[in-house]
C-alpha atoms as a PDB file:
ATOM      1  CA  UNK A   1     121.272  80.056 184.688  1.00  0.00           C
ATOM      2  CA  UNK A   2     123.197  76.823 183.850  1.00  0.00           C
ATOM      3  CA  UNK A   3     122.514  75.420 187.738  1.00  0.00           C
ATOM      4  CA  UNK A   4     118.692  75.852 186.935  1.00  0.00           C
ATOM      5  CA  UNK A   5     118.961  72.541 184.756  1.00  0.00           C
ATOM      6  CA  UNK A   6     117.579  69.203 186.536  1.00  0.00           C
ATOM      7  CA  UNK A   7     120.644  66.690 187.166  1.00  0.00           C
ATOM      8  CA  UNK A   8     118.642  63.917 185.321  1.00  0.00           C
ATOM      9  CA  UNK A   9     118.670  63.908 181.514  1.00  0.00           C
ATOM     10  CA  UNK A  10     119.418  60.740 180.693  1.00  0.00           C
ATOM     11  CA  UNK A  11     115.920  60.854 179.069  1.00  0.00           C
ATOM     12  CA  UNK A  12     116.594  62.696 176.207  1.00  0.00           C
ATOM     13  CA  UNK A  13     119.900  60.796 175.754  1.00  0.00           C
ATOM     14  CA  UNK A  14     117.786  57.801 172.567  1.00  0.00           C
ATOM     15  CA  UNK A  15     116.649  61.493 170.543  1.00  0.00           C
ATOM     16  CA  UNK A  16     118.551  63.040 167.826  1.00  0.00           C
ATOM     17  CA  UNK A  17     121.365  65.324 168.833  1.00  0.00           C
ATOM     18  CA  UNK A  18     120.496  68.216 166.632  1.00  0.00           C
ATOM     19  CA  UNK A  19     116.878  68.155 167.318  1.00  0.00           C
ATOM     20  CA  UNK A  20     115.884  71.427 169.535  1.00  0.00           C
ATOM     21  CA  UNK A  21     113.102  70.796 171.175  1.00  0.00           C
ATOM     22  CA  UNK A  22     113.859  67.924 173.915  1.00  0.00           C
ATOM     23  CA  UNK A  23     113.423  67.172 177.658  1.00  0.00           C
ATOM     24  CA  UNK A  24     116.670  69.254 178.109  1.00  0.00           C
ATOM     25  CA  UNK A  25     115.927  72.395 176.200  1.00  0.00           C
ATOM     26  CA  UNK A  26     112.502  72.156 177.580  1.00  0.00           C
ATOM     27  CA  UNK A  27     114.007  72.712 181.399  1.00  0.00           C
ATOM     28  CA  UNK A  28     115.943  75.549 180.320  1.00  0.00           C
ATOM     29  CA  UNK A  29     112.623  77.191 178.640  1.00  0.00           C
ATOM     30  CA  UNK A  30     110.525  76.162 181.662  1.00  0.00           C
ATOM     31  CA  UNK A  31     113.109  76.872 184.299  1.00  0.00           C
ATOM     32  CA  UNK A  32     114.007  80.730 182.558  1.00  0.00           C
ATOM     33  CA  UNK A  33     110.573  81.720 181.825  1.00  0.00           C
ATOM     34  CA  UNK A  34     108.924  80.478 185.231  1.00  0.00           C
ATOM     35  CA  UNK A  35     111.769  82.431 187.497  1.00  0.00           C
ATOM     36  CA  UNK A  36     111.079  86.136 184.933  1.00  0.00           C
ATOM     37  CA  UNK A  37     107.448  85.200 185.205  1.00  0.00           C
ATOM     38  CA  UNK A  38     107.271  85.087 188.682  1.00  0.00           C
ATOM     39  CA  UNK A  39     109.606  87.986 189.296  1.00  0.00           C
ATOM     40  CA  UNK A  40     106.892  89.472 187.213  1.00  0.00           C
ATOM     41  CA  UNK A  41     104.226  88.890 189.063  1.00  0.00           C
ATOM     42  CA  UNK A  42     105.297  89.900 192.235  1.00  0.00           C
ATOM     43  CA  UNK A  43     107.587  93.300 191.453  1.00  0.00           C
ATOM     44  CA  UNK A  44     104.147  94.549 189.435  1.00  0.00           C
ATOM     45  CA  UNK A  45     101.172  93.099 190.924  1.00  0.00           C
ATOM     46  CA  UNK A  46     102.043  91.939 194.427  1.00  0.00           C
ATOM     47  CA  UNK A  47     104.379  94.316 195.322  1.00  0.00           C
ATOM     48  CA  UNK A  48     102.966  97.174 193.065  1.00  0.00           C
ATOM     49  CA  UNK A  49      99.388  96.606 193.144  1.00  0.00           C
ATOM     50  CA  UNK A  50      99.109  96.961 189.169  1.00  0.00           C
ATOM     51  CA  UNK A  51      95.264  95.287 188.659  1.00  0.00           C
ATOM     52  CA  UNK A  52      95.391  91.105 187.585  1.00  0.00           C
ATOM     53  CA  UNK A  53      93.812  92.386 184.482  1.00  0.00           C
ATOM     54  CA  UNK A  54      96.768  93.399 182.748  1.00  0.00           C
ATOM     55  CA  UNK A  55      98.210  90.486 183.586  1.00  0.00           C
ATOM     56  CA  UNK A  56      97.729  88.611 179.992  1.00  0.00           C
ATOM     57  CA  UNK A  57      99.511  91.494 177.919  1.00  0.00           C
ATOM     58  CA  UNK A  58     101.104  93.923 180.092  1.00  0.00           C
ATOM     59  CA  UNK A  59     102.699  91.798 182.407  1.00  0.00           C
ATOM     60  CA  UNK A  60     103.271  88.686 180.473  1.00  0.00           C
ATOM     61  CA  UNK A  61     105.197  91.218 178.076  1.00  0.00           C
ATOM     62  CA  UNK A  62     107.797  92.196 180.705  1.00  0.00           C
ATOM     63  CA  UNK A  63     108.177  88.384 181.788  1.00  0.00           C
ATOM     64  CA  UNK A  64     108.892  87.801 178.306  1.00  0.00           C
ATOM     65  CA  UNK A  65     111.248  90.680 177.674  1.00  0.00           C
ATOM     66  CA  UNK A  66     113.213  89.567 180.563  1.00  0.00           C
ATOM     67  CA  UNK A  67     112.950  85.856 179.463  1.00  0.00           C
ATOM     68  CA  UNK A  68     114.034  86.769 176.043  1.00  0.00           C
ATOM     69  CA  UNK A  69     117.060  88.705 177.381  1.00  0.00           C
ATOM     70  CA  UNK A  70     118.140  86.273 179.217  1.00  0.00           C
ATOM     71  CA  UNK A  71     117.864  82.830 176.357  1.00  0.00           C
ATOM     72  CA  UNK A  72     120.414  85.379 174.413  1.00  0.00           C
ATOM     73  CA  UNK A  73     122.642  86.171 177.330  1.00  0.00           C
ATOM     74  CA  UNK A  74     122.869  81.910 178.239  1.00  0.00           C
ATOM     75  CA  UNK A  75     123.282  81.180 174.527  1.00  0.00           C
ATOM     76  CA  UNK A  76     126.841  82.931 175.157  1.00  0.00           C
ATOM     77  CA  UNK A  77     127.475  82.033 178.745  1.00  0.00           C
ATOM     78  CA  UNK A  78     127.579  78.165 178.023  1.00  0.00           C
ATOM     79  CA  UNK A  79     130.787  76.823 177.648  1.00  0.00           C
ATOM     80  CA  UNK A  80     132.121  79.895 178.634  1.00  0.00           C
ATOM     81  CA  UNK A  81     130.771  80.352 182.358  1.00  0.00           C
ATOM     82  CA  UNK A  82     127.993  77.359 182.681  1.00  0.00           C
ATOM     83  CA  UNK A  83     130.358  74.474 182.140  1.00  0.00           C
ATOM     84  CA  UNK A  84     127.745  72.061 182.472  1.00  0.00           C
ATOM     85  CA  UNK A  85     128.197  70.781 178.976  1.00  0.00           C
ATOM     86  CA  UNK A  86     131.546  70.231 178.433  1.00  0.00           C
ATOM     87  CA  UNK A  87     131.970  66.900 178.472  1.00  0.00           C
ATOM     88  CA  UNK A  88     128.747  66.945 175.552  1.00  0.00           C
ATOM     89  CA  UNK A  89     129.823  68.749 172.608  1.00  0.00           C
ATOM     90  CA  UNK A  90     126.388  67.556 170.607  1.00  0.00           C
ATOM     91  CA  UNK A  91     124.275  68.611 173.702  1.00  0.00           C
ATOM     92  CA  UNK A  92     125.727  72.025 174.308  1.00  0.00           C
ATOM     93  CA  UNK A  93     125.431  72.636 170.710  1.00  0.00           C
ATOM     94  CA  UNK A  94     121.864  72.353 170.587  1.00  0.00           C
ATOM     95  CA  UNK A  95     121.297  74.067 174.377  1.00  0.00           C
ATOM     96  CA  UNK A  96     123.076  77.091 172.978  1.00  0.00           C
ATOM     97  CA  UNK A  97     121.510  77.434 169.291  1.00  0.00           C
ATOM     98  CA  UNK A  98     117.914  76.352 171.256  1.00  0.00           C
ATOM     99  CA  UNK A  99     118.553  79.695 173.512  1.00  0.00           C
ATOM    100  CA  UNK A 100     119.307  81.402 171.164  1.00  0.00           C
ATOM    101  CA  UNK A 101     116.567  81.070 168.404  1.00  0.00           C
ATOM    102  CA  UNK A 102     114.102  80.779 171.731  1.00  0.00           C
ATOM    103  CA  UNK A 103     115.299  84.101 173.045  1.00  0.00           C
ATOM    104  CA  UNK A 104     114.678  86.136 169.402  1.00  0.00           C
ATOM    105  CA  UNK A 105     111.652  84.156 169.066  1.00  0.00           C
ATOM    106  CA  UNK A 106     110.257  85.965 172.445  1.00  0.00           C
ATOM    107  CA  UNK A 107     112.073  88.821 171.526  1.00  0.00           C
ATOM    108  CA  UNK A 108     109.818  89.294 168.216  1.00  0.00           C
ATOM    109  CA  UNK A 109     106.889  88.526 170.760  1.00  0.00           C
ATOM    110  CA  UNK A 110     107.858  91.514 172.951  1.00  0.00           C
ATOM    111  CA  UNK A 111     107.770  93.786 169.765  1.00  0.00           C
ATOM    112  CA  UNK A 112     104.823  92.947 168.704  1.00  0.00           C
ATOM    113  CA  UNK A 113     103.062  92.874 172.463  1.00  0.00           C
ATOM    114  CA  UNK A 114     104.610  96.076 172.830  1.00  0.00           C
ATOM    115  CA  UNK A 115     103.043  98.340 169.797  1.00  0.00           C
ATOM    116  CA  UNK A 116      99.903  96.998 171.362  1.00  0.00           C
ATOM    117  CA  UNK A 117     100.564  97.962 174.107  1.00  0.00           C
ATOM    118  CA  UNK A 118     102.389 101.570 173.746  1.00  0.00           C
ATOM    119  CA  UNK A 119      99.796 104.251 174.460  1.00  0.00           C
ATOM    120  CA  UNK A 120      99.672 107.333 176.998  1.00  0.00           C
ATOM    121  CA  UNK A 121      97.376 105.520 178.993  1.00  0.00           C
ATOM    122  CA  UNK A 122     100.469 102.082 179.687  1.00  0.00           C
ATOM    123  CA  UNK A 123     102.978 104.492 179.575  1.00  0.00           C
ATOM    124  CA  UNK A 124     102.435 108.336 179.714  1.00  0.00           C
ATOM    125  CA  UNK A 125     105.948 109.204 180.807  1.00  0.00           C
ATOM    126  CA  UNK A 126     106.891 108.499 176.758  1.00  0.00           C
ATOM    127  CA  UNK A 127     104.385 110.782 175.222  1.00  0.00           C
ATOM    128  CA  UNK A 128     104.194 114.388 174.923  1.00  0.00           C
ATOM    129  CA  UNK A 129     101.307 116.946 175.512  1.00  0.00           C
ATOM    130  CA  UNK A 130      99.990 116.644 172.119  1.00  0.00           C
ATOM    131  CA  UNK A 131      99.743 112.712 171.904  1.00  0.00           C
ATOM    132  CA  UNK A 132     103.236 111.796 170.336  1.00  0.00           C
ATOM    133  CA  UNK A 133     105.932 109.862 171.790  1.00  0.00           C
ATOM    134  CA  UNK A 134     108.604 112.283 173.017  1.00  0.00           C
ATOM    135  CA  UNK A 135     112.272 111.364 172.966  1.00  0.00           C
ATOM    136  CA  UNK A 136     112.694 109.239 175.463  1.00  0.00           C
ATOM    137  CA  UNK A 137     110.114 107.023 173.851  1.00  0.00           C
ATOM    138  CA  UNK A 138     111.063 107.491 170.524  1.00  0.00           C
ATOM    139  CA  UNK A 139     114.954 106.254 171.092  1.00  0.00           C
ATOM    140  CA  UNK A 140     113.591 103.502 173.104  1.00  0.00           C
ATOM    141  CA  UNK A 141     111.532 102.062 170.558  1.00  0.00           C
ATOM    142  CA  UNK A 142     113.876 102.601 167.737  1.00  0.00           C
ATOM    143  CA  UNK A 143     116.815 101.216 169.337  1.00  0.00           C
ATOM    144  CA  UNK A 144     114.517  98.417 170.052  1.00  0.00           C
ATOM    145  CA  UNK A 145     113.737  97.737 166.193  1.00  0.00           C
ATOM    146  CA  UNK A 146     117.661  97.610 165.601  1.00  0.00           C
ATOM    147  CA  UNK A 147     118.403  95.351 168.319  1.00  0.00           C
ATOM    148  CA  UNK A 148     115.631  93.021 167.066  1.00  0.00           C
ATOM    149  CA  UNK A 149     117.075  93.013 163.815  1.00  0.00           C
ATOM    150  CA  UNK A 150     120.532  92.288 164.808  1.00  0.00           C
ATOM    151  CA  UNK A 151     119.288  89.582 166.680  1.00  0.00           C
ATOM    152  CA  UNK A 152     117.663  88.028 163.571  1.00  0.00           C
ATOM    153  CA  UNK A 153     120.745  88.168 161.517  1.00  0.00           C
ATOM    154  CA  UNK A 154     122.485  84.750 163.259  1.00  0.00           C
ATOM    155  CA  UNK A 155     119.027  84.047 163.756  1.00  0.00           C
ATOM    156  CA  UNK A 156     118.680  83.476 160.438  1.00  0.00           C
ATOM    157  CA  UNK A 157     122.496  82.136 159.670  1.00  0.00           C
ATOM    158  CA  UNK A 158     121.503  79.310 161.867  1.00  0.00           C
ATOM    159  CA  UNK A 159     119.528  77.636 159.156  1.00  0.00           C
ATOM    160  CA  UNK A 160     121.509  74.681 157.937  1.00  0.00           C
ATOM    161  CA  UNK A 161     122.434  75.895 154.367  1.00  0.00           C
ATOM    162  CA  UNK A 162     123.452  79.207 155.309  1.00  0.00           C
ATOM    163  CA  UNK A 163     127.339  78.828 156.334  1.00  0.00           C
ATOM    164  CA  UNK A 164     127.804  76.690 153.083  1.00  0.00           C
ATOM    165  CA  UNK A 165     125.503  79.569 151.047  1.00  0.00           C
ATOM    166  CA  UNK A 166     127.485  82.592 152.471  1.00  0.00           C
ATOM    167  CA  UNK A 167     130.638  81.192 153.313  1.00  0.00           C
ATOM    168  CA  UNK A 168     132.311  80.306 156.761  1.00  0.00           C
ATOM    169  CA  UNK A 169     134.194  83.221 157.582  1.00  0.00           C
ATOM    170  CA  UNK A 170     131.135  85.547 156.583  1.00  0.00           C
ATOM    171  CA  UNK A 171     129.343  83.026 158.624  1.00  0.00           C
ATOM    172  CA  UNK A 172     131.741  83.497 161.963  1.00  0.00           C
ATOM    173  CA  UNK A 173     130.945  87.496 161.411  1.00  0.00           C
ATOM    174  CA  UNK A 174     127.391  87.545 161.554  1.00  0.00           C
ATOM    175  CA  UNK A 175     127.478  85.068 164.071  1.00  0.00           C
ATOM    176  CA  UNK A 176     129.257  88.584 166.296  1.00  0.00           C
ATOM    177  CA  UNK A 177     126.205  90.306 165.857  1.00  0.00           C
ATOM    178  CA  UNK A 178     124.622  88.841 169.124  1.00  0.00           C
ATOM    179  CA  UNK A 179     127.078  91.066 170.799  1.00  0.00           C
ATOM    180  CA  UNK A 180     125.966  93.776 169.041  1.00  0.00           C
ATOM    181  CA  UNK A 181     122.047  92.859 169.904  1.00  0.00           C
ATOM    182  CA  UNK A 182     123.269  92.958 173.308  1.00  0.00           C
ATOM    183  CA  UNK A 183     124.489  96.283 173.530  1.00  0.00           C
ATOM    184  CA  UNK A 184     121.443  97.853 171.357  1.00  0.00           C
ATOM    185  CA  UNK A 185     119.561  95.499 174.535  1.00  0.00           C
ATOM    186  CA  UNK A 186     121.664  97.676 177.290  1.00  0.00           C
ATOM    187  CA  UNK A 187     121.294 100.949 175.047  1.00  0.00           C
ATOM    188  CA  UNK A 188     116.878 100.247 174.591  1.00  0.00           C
ATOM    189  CA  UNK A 189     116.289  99.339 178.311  1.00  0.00           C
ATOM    190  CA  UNK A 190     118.696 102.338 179.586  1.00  0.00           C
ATOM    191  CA  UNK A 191     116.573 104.880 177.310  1.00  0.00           C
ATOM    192  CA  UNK A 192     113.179 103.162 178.643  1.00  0.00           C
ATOM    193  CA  UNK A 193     114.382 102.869 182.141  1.00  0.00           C
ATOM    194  CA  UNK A 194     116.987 105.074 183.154  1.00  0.00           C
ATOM    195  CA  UNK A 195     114.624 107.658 185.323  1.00  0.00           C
ATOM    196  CA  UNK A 196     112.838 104.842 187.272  1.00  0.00           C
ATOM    197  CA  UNK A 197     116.636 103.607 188.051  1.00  0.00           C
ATOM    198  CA  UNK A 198     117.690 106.373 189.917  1.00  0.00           C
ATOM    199  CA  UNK A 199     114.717 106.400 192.059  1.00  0.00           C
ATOM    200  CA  UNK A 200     115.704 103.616 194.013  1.00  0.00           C
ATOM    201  CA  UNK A 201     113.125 104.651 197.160  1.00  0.00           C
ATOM    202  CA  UNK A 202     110.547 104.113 194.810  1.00  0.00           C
ATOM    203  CA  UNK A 203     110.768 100.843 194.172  1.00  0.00           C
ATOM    204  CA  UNK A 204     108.101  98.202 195.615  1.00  0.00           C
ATOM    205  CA  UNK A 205     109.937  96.342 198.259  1.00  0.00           C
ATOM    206  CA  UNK A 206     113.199  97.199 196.738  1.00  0.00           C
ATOM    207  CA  UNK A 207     112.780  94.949 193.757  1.00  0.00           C
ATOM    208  CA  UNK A 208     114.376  96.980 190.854  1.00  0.00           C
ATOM    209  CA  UNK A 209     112.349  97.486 187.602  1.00  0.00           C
ATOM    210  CA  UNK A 210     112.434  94.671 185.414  1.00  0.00           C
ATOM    211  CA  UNK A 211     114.094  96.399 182.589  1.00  0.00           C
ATOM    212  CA  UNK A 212     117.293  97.378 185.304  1.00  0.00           C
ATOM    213  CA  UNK A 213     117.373  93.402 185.500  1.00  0.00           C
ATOM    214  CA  UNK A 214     117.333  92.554 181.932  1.00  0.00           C
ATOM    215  CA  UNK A 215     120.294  95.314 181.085  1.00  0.00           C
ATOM    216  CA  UNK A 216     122.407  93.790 183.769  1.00  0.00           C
ATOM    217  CA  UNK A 217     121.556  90.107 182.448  1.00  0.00           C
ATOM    218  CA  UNK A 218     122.343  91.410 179.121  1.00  0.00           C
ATOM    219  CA  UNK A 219     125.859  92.890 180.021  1.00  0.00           C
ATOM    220  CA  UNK A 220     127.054  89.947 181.431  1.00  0.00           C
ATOM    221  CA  UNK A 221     127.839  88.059 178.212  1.00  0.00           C
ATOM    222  CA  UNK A 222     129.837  91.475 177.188  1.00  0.00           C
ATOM    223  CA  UNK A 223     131.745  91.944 180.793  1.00  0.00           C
ATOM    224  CA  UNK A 224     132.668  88.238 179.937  1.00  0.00           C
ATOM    225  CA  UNK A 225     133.571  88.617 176.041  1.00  0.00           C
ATOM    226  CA  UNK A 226     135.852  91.900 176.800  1.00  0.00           C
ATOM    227  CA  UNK A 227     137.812  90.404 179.857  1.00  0.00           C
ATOM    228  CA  UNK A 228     139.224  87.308 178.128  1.00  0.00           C
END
């Protein structure tokens, strides 16, 4: 994800350091979103044939799953894989924290797109005969709901007063608990997805389902947290 950044950012060198929303952090929003967006667009409606009118919900909700998925999973990998920052302390600082509020920003989006959304007629393989989601659907969605709250607990430490409020080693901990969004991530897309993975001859030009992308994105931070 880190090479997706343009070379040239001396513009945003004469703004504050801390301030989140720059020419930098821009790219990385841009750059992330357009590349899930477009895989988007052509796994489901070019490849798939799903109708350009469920394009503004249905579709922009799995570009911004993905995109939300993988904000999270850079907010961990810089400075850790993508070394572009190294020689910027301030800079990677704020490209981290930026990915990382970004990503549970779209990741509240996603929840909310997605009770919209979740009816037999989207998504009939998580209902039941008599109307009500069955179990598949039902662990999906709840382990959903817990991954989006983990996510909001650094989330929230990130505001400026908290490490002071609640203390810095209290502040380290819940700062762990984007590992444990990540796995909740992994455990929600493998519930959702699992059936369509292991159909591999049904996939539209071989392009895997977006949710098999956005597990693997999300395990990447852990394969790289539990090899050090």
């Amino acid at each position: 994800m880190g090479n997706m950044d343009p070379t040239d950012e001396t513009d945003s060198t004469n703004l504050p350091y801390h301030r989140l929303w720059q020419p930098t952090t821009a790219r990385w929003l841009v750059a992330v979103f357009g590349l899930t967006l477009a895989y988007a667009v052509v796994r489901y409606h070019i490849a798939s044939g799903v109708a350009w009118s469920h394009f503004p919900l249905f579709i922009m909700n799995k570009s911004v799953a993905l995109a939300a998925t993988a904000l999270v999973a850079c907010s961990y990998l810089i400075g850790k894989v993508i070394r572009r920052y190294d020689k910027d302390p301030r800079r990677k600082l704020v490209v981290i924290k930026f990915c990382g509020l970004i990503g549970f920003s779209l990741a509240t989006v996603h929840g909310i797109a997605s009770l919209c959304l979740i009816t037999p007629a989207y998504f009939d393989k998580y209902f039941a005969e008599d109307g009500r989601l069955n179990l598949e659907g039902e662990l999906g969605l709840i382990l959903g709901i817990i991954a989006l709250w983990a996510l909001s607990l650094p989330a929230i430490t990130t505001l400026p007063m908290m490490p002071k409020a609640i203390g810095g080693m209290r502040w380290k901990r819940s700062q762990r608990m984007w590992y444990v969004c990540l796995i909740l991530v992994v455990a929600h897309m493998v519930a959702l997805g699992l059936r369509g993975w292991l159909s591999p001859e049904h996939w539209p030009w071989m392009l895997p389902p977006i949710s098999l992308v956005a597990a693997i994105i999300a395990m990447i931070p852990l394969v790289v947290k539990f090899m050090k």
